[in-house]
C-alpha atoms as a PDB file:
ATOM      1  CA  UNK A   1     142.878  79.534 135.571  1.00  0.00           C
ATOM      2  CA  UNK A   2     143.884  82.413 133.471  1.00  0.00           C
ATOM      3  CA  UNK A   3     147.436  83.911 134.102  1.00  0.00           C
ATOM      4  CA  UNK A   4     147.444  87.568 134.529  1.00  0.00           C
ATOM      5  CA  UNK A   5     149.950  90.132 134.666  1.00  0.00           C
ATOM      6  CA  UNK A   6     150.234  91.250 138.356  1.00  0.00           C
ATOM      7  CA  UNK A   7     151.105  94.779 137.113  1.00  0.00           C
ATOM      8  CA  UNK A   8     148.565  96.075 134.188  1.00  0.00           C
ATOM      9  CA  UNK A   9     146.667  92.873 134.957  1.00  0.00           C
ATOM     10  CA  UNK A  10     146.705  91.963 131.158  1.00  0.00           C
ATOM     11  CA  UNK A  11     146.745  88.441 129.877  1.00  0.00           C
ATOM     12  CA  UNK A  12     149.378  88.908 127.376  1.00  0.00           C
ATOM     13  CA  UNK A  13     152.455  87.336 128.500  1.00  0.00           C
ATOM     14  CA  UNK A  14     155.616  85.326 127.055  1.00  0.00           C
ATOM     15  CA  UNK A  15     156.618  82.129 128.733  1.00  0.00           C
ATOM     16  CA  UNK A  16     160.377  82.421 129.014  1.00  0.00           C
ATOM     17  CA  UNK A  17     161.675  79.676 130.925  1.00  0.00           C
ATOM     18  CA  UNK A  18     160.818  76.996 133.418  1.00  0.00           C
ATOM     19  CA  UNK A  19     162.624  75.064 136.538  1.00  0.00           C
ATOM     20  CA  UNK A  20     161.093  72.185 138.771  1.00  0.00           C
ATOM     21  CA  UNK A  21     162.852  70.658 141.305  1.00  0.00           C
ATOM     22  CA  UNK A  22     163.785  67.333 141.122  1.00  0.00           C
ATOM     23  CA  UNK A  23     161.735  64.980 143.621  1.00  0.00           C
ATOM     24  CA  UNK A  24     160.873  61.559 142.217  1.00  0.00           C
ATOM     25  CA  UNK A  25     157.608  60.115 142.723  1.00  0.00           C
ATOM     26  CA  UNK A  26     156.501  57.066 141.004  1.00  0.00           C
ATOM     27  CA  UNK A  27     153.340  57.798 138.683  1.00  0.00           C
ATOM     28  CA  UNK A  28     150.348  55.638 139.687  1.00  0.00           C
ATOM     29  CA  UNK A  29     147.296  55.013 137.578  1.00  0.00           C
ATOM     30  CA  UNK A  30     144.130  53.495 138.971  1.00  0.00           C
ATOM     31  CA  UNK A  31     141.264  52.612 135.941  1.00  0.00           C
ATOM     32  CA  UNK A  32     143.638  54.388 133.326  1.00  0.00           C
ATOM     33  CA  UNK A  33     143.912  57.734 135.346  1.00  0.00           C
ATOM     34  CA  UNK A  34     146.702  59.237 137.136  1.00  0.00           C
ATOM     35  CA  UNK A  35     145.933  59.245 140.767  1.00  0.00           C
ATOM     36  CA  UNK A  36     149.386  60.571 142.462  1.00  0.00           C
ATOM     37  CA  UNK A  37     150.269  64.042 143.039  1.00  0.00           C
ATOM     38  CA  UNK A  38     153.480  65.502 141.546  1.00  0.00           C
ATOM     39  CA  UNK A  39     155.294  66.923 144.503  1.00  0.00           C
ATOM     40  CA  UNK A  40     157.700  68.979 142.409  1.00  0.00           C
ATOM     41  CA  UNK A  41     157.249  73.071 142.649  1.00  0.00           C
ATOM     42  CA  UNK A  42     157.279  74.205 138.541  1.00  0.00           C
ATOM     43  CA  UNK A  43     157.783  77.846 138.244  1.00  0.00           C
ATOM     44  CA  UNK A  44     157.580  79.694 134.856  1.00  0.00           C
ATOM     45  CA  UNK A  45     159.590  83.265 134.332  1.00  0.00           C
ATOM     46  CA  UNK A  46     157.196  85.527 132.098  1.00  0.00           C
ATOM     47  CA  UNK A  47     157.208  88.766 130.480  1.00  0.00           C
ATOM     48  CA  UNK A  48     153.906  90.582 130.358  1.00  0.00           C
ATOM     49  CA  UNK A  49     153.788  92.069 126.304  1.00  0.00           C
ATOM     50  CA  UNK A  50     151.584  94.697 127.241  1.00  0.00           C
ATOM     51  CA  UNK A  51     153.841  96.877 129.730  1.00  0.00           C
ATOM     52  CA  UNK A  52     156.755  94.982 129.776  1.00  0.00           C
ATOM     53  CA  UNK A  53     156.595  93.733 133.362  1.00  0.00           C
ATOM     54  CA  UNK A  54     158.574  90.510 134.348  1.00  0.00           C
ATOM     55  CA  UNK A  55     156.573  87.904 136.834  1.00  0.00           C
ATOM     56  CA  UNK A  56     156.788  84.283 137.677  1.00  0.00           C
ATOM     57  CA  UNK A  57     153.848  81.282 137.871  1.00  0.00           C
ATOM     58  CA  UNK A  58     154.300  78.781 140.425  1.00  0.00           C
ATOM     59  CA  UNK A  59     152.400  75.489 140.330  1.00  0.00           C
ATOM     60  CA  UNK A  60     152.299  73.035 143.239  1.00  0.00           C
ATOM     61  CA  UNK A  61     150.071  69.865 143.006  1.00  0.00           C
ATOM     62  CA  UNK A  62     146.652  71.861 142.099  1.00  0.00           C
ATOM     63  CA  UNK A  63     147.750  74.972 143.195  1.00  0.00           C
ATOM     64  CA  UNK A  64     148.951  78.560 140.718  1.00  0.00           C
ATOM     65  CA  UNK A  65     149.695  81.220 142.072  1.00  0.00           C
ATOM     66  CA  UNK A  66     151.205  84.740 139.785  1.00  0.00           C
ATOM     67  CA  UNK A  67     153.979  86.799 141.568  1.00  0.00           C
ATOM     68  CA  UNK A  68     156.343  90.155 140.882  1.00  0.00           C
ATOM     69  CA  UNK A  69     159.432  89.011 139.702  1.00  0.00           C
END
């Protein structure tokens, strides 16, 4: 998925800093792949470099989603 500014909708963006929250689940691997979900929420403070707009990423198992800071 391509990030995208939610303002200008430009893909030009700095990643400034991340936080997850802090659920443990054991990995588990089945034929040398990783089968289990990672139920932590990772969300990643940007800062769009074309018109200077801060937003977040938020990623949840296989779900992204871009919002207004």
């Amino acid at each position: 998925m391509e990030i995208k500014c939610p303002t200008c909708g430009a893909s030009y963006y700095q990643e400034r800093y991340t936080t997850s929250t802090a659920i443990y689940s054991p990995i588990v691997y089945k034929d040398g792949e990783i089968i289990s979900k990672d139920p932590n929420w990772h969300t990643t403070y940007c800062l769009c470099l074309n018109c200077g707009a801060e937003f977040y990423i938020q990623r949840h198992e296989d779900e992204v989603e871009v919002f207004k800071e």
